[in-house]
C-alpha atoms as a PDB file:
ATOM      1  CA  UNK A   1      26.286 109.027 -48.915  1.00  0.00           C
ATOM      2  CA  UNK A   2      23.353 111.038 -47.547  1.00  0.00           C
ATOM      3  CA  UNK A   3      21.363 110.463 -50.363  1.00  0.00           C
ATOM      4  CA  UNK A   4      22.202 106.631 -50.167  1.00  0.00           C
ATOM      5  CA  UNK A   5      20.968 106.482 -46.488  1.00  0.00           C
ATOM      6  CA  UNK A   6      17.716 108.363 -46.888  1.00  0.00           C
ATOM      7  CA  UNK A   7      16.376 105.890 -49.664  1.00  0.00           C
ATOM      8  CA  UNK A   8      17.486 103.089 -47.885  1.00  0.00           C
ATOM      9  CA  UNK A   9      15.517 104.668 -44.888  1.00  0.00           C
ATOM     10  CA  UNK A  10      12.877 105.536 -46.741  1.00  0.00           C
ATOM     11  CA  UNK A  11      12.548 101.846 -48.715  1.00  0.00           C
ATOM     12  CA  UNK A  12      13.166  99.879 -45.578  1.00  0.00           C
ATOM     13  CA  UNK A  13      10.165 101.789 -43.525  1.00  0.00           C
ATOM     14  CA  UNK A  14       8.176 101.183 -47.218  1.00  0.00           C
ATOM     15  CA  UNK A  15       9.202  97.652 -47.243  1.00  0.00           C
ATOM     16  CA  UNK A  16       8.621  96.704 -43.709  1.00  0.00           C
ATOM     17  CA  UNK A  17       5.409  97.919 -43.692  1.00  0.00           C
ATOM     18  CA  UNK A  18       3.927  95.520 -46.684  1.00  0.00           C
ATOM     19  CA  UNK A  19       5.669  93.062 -45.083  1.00  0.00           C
ATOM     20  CA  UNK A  20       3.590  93.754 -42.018  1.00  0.00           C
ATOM     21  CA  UNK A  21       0.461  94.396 -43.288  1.00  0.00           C
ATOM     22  CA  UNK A  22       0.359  91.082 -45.619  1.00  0.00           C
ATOM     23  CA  UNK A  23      -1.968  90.040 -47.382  1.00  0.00           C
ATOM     24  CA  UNK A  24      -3.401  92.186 -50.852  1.00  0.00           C
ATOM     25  CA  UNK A  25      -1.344  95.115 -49.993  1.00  0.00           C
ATOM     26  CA  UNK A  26       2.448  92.709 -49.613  1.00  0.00           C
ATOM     27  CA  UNK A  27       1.035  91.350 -52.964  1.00  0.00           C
ATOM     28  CA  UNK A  28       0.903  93.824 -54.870  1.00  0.00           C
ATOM     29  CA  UNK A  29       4.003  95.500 -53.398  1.00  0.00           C
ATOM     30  CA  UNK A  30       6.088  91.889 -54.195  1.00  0.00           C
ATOM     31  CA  UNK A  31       4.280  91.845 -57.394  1.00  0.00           C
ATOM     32  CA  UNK A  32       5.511  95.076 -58.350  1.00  0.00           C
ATOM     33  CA  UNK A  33       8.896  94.608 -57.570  1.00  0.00           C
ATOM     34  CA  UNK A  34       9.044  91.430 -59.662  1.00  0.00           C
ATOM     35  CA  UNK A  35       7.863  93.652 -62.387  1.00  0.00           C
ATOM     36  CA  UNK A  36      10.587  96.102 -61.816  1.00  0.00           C
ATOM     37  CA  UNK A  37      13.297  93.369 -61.465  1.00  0.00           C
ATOM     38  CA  UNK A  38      12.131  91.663 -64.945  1.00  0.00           C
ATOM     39  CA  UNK A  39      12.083  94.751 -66.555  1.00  0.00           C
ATOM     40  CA  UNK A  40      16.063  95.433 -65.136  1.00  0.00           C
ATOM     41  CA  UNK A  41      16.680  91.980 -66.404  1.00  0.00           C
ATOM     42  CA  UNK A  42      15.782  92.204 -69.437  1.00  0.00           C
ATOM     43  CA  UNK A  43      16.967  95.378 -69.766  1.00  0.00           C
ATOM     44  CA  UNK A  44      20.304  94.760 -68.857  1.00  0.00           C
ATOM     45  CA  UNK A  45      20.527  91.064 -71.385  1.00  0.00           C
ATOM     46  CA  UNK A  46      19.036  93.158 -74.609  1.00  0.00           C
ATOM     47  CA  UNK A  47      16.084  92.232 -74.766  1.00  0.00           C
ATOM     48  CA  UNK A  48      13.161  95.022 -74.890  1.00  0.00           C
ATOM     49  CA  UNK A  49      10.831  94.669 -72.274  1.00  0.00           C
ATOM     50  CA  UNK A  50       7.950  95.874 -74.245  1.00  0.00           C
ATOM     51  CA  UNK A  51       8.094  93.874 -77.172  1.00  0.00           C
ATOM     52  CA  UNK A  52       7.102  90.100 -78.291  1.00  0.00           C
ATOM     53  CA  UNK A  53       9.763  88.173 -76.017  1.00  0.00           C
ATOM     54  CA  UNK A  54       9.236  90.684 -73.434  1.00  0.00           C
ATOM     55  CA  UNK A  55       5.682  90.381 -72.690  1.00  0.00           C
ATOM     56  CA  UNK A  56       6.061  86.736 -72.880  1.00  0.00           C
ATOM     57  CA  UNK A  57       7.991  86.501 -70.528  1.00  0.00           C
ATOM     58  CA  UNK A  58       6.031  88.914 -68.385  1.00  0.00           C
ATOM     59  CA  UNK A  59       3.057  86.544 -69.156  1.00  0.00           C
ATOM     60  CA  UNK A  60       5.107  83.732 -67.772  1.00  0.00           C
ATOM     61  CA  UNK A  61       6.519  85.731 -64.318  1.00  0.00           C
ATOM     62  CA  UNK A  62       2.943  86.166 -63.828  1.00  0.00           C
ATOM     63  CA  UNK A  63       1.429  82.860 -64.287  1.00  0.00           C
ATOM     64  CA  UNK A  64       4.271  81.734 -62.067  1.00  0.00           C
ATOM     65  CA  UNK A  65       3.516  84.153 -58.705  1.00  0.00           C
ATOM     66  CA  UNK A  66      -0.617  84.010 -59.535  1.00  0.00           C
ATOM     67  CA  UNK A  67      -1.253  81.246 -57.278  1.00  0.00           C
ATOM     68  CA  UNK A  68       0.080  83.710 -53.949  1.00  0.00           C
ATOM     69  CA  UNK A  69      -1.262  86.644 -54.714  1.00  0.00           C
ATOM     70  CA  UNK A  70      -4.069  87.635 -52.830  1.00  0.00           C
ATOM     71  CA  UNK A  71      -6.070  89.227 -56.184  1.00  0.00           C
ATOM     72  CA  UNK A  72      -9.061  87.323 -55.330  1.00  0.00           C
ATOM     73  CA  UNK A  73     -10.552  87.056 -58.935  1.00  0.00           C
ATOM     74  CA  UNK A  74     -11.034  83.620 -58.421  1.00  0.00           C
ATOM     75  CA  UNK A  75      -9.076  82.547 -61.935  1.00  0.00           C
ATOM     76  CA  UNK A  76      -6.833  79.467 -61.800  1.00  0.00           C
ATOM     77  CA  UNK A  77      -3.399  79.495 -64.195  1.00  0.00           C
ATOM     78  CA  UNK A  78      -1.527  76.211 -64.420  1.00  0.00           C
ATOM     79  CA  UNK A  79       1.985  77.231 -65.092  1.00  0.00           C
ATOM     80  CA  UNK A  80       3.075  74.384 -67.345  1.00  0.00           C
ATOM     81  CA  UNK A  81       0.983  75.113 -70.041  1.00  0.00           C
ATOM     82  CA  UNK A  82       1.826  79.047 -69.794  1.00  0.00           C
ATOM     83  CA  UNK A  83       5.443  77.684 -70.020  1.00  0.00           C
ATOM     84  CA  UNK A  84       5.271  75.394 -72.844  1.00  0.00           C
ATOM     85  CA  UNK A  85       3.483  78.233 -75.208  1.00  0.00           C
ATOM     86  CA  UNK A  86       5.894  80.447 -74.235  1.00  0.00           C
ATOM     87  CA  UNK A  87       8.607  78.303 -74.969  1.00  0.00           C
ATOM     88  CA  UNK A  88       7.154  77.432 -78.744  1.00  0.00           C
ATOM     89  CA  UNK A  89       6.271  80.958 -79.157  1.00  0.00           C
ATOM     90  CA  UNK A  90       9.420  82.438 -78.573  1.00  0.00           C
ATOM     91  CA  UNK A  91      11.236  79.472 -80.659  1.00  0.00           C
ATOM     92  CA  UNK A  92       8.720  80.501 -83.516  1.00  0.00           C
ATOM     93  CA  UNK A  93       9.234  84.150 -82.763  1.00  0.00           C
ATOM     94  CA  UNK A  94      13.198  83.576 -83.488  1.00  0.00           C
ATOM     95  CA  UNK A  95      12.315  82.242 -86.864  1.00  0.00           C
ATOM     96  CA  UNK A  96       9.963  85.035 -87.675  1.00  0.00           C
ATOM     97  CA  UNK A  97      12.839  87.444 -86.735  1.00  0.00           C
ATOM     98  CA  UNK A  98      15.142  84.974 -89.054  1.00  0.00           C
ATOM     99  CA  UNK A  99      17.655  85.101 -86.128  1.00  0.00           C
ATOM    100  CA  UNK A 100      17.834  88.777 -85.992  1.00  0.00           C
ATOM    101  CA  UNK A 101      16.316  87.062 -82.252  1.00  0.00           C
ATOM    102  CA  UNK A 102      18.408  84.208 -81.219  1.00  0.00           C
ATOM    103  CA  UNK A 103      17.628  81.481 -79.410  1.00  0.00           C
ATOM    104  CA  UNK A 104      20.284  82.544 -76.563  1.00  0.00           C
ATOM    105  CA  UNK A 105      17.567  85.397 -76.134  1.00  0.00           C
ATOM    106  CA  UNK A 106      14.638  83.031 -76.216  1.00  0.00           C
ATOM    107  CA  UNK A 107      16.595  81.288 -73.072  1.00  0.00           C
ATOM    108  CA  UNK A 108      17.130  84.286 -71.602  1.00  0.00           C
ATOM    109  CA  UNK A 109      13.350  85.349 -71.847  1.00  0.00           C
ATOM    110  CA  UNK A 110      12.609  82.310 -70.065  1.00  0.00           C
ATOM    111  CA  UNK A 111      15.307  82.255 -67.575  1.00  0.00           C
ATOM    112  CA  UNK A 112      14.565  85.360 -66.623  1.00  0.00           C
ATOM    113  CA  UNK A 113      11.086  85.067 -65.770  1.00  0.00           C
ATOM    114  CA  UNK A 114      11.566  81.476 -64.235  1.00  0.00           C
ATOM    115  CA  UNK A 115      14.767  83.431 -61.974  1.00  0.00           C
ATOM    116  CA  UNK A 116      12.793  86.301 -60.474  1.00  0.00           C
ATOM    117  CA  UNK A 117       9.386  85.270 -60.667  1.00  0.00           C
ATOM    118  CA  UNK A 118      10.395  81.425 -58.198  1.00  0.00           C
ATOM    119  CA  UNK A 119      12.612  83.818 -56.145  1.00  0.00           C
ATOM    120  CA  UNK A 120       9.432  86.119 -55.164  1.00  0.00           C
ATOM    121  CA  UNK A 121       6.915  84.342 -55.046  1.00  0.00           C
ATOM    122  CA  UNK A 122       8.108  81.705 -52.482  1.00  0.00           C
ATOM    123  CA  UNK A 123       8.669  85.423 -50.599  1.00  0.00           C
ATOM    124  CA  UNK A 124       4.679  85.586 -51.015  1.00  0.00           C
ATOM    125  CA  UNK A 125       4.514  81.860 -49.762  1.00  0.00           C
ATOM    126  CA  UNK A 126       6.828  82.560 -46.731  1.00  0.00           C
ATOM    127  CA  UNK A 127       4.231  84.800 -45.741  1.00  0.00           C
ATOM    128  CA  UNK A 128       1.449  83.107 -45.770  1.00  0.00           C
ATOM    129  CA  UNK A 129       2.024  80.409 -43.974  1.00  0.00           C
ATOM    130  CA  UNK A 130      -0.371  80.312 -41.014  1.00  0.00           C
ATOM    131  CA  UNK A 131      -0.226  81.717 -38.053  1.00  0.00           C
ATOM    132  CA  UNK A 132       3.900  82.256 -38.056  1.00  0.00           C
ATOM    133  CA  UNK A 133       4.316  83.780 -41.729  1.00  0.00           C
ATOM    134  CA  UNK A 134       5.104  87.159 -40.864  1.00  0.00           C
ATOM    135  CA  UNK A 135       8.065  85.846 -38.034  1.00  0.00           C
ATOM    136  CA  UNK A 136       9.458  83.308 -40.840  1.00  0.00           C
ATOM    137  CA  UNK A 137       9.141  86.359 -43.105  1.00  0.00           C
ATOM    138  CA  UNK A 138      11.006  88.350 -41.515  1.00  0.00           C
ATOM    139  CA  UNK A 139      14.056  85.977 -39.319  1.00  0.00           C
ATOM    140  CA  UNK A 140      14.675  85.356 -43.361  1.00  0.00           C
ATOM    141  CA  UNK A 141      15.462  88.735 -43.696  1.00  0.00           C
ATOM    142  CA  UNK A 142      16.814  89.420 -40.127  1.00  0.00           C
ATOM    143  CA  UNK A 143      19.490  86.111 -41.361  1.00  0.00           C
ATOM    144  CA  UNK A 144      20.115  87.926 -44.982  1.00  0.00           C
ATOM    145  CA  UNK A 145      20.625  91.235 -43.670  1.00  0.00           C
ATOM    146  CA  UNK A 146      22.599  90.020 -41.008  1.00  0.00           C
ATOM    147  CA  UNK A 147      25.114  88.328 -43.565  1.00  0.00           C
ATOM    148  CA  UNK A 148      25.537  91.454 -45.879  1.00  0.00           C
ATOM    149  CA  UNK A 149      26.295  93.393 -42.441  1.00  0.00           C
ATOM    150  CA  UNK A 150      28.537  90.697 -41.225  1.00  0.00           C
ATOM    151  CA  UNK A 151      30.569  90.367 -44.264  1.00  0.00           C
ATOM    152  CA  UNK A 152      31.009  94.349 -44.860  1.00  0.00           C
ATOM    153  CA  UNK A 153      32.075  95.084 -41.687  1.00  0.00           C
ATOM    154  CA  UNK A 154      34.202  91.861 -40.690  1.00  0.00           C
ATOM    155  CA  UNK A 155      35.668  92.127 -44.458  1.00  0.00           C
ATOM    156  CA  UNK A 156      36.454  95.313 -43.930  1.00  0.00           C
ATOM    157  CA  UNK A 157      38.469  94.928 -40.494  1.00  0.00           C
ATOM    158  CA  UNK A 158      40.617  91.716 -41.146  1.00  0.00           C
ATOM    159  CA  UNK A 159      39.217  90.461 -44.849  1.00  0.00           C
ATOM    160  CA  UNK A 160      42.686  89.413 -46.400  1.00  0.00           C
ATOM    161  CA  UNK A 161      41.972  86.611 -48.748  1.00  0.00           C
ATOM    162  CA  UNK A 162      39.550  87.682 -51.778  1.00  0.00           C
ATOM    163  CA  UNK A 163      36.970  85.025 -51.944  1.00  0.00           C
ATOM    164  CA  UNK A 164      35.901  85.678 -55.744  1.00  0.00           C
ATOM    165  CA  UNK A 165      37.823  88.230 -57.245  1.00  0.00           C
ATOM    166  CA  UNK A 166      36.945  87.276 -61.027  1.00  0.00           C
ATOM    167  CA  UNK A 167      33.490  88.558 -60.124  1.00  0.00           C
ATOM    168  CA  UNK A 168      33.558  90.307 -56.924  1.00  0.00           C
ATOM    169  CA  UNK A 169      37.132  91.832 -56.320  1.00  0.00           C
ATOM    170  CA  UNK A 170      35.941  93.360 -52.754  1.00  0.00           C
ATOM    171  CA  UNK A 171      34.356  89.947 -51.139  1.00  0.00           C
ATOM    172  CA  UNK A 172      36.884  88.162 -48.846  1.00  0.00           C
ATOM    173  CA  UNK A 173      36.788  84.752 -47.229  1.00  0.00           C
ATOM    174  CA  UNK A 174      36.700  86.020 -43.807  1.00  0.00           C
ATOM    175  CA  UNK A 175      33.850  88.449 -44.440  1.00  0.00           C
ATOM    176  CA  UNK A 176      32.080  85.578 -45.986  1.00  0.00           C
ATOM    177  CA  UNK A 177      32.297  83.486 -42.662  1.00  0.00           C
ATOM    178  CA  UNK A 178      31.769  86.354 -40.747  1.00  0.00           C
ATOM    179  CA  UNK A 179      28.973  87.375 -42.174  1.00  0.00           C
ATOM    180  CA  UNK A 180      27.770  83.639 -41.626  1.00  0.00           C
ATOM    181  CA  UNK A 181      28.536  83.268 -38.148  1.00  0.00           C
ATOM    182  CA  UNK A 182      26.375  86.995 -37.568  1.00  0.00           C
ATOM    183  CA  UNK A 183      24.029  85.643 -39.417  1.00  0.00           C
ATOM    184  CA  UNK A 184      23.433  82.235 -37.594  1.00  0.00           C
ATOM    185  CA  UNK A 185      23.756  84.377 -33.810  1.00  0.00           C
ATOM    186  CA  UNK A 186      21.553  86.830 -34.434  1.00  0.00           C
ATOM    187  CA  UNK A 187      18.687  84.502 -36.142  1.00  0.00           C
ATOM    188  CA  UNK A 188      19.214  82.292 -33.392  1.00  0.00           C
ATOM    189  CA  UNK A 189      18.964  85.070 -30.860  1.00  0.00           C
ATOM    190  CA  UNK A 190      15.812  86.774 -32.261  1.00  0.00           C
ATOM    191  CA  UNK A 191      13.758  82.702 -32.102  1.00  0.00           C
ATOM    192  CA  UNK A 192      15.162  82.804 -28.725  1.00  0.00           C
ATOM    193  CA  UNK A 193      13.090  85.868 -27.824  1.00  0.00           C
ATOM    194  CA  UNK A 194      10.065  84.720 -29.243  1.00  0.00           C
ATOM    195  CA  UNK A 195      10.379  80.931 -29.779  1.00  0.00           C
ATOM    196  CA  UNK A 196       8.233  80.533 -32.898  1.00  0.00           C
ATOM    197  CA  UNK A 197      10.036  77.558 -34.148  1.00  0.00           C
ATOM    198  CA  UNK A 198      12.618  75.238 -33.227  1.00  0.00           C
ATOM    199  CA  UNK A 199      16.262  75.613 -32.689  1.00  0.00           C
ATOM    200  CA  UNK A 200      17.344  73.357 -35.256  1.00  0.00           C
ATOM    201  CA  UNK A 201      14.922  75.041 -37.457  1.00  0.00           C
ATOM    202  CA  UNK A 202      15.854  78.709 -37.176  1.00  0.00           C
ATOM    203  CA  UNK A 203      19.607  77.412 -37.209  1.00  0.00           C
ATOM    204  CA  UNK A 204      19.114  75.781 -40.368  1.00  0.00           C
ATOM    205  CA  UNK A 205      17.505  79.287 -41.489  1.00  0.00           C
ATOM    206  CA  UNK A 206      20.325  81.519 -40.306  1.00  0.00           C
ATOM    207  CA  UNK A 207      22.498  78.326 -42.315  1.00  0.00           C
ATOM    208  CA  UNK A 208      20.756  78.662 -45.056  1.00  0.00           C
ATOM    209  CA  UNK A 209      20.778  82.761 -45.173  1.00  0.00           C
ATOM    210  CA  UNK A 210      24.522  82.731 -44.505  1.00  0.00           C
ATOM    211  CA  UNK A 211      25.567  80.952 -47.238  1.00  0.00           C
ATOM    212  CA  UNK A 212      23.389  81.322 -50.027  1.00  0.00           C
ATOM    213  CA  UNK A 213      22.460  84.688 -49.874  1.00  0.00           C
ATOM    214  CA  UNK A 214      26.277  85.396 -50.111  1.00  0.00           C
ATOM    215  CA  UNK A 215      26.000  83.322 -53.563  1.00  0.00           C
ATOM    216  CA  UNK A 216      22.749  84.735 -54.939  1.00  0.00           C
ATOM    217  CA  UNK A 217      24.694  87.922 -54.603  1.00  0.00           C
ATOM    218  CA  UNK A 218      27.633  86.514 -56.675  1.00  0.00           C
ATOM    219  CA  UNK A 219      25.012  85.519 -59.186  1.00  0.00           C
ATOM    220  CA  UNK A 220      23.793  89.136 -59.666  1.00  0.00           C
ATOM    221  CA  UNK A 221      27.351  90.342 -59.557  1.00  0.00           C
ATOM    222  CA  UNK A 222      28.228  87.841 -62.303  1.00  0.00           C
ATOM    223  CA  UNK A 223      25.390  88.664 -64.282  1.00  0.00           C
ATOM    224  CA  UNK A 224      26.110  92.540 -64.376  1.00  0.00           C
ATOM    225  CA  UNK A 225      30.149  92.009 -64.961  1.00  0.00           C
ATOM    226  CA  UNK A 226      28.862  90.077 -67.879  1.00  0.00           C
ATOM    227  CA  UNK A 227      26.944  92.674 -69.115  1.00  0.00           C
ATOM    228  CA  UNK A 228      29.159  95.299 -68.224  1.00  0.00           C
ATOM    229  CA  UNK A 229      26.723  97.263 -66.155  1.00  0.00           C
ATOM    230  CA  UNK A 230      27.529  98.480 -62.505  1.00  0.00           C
ATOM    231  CA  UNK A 231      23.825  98.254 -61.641  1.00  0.00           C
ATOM    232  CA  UNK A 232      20.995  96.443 -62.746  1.00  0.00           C
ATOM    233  CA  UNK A 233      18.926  99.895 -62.256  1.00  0.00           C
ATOM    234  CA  UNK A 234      18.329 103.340 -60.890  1.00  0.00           C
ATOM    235  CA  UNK A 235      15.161 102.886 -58.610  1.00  0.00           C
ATOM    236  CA  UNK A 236      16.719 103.735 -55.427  1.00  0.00           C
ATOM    237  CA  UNK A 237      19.593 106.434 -55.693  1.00  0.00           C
ATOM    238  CA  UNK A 238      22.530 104.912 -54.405  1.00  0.00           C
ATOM    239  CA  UNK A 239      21.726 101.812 -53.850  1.00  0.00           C
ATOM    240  CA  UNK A 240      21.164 100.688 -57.417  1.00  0.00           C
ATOM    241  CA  UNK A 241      17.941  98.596 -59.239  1.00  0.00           C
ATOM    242  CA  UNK A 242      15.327  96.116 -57.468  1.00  0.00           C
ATOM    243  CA  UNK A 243      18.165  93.189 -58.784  1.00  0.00           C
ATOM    244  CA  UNK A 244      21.015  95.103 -56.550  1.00  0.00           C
ATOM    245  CA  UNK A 245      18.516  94.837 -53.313  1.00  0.00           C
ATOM    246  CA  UNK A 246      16.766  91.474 -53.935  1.00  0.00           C
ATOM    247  CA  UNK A 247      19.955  89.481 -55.147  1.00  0.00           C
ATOM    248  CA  UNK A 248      20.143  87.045 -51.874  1.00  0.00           C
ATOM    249  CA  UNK A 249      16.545  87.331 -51.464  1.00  0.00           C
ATOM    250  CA  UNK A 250      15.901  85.799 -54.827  1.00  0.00           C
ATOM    251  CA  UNK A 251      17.898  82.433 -53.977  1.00  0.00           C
ATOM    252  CA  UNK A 252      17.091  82.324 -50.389  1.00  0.00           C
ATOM    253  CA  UNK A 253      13.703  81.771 -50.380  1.00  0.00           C
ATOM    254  CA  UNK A 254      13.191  79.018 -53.024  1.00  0.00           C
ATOM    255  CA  UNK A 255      15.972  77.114 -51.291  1.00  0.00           C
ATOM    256  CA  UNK A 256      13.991  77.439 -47.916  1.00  0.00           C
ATOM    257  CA  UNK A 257      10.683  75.934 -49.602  1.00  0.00           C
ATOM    258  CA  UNK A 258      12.870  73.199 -51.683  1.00  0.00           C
ATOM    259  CA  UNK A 259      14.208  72.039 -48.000  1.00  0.00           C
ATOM    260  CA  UNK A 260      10.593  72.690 -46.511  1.00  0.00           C
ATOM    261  CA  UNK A 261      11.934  75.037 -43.761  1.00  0.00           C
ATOM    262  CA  UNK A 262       9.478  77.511 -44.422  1.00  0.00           C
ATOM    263  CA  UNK A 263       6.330  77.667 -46.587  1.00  0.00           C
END
């Protein structure tokens, strides 16, 4: 337990502080943990990450977050040609292998890439919007964070009903709305205090947060019961892989843009 509450200290002050700073330096940091969380996925569905399909699909996260990233090289990548090759390359790759490389593992390759690298970098385009990126930012978080807390601890003191026990036995259905109903007060509460957007807005947010961040976690939690892993990886002790941390964030965010509530 110690060990699991200094590097979540220690991460948190880490990740706060990109998040604050912006710009090159949240870049790179964002960057790097899409890196880390393609290399756990990959990883974890049997596919080696440095090898033919792995770099691939590396080649695709990439092309994908480019357009955020504050690099400032000045190069332009169009991600639907980066996506077709990689499609036909993999495809040809699979009957190079003569199916020693399925095409389940071609999808996966793909998937993978298209799963993590959407998920951050509509985190990168969160914070860059003008002027209020950095609040958006981080009453996204404040919303997600507020929902893991509210289901733990609500879950804990009257959860009764399991809410998915085929993939996550401990999850009940009155952690799930409590963590909702935390999550929709204390976004609400924090625009209050600063009024950067409207009401309805940072409502829809904390809506947003409560519920789907509950279900990107279900997706991770699916994913690793399929593969029979208990973590996707090792990077912070105790708390698991850069897929055990980012699970919400990863389905949060893109849902946010898609309903133009950030971004």
């Amino acid at each position: 337990m110690k060990q699991r509450i200094v590097s979540g200290v220690v991460g948190g002050i880490i990740f706060l502080t990109m998040v604050y700073v912006g710009n090159a330096w949240y870049s790179w940091f964002v960057l790097m943990l899409a890196i880390i969380g393609l290399f756990e996925f990959l990883s974890m569905t049997g596919i080696r990450p440095v090898s033919v399909p792995g770099l691939l699909s590396y080649a695709l996260l990439v092309s994908i977050m480019w357009p955020q990233l504050y690099i400032g090289t000045g190069l332009e990548i169009s991600l639907s040609p980066v996506l077709v090759s990689v499609m036909i390359l993999l495809l040809f790759y699979s009957v190079y292998r003569k199916n020693k490389f399925h095409i389940e593992h071609a999808a996966l390759a793909i998937m993978g890439a298209l799963y993590i690298g959407f998920g951050f970098v509509y985190m990168l385009s969160a914070r860059n919007v003008p002027e209020n990126g950095l609040f958006l930012t981080m009453l996204v978080f404040l919303g997600i964070w507020s929902t893991d807390s509210g289901a733990y601890f609500v879950g804990r003191a009257i959860g009764k009903r399991k809410l998915w026990p085929e993939i996550s036995p401990n999850k009940t259905v009155e952690g799930a709305v409590g963590g909702l109903i935390l999550a929709l007060l204390v976004v609400a509460g924090v625009n209050l205090l600063f009024d950067a957007v409207s009401l309805a807005q940072a409502l829809a947010i904390g809506l947003v947060a409560g519920i789907l961040g509950q279900i990107g976690d279900l997706i991770e939690s699916a994913l690793k019961r399929h593969y029979g892993v208990k973590d996707s990886g090792n990077i912070m002790p105790g708390h698991g892989g850069v897929l055990d941390r980012c699970d919400s964030w990863l389905i949060v965010f893109p849902i946010l843009h898609l309903l133009q509530l950030i971004g």
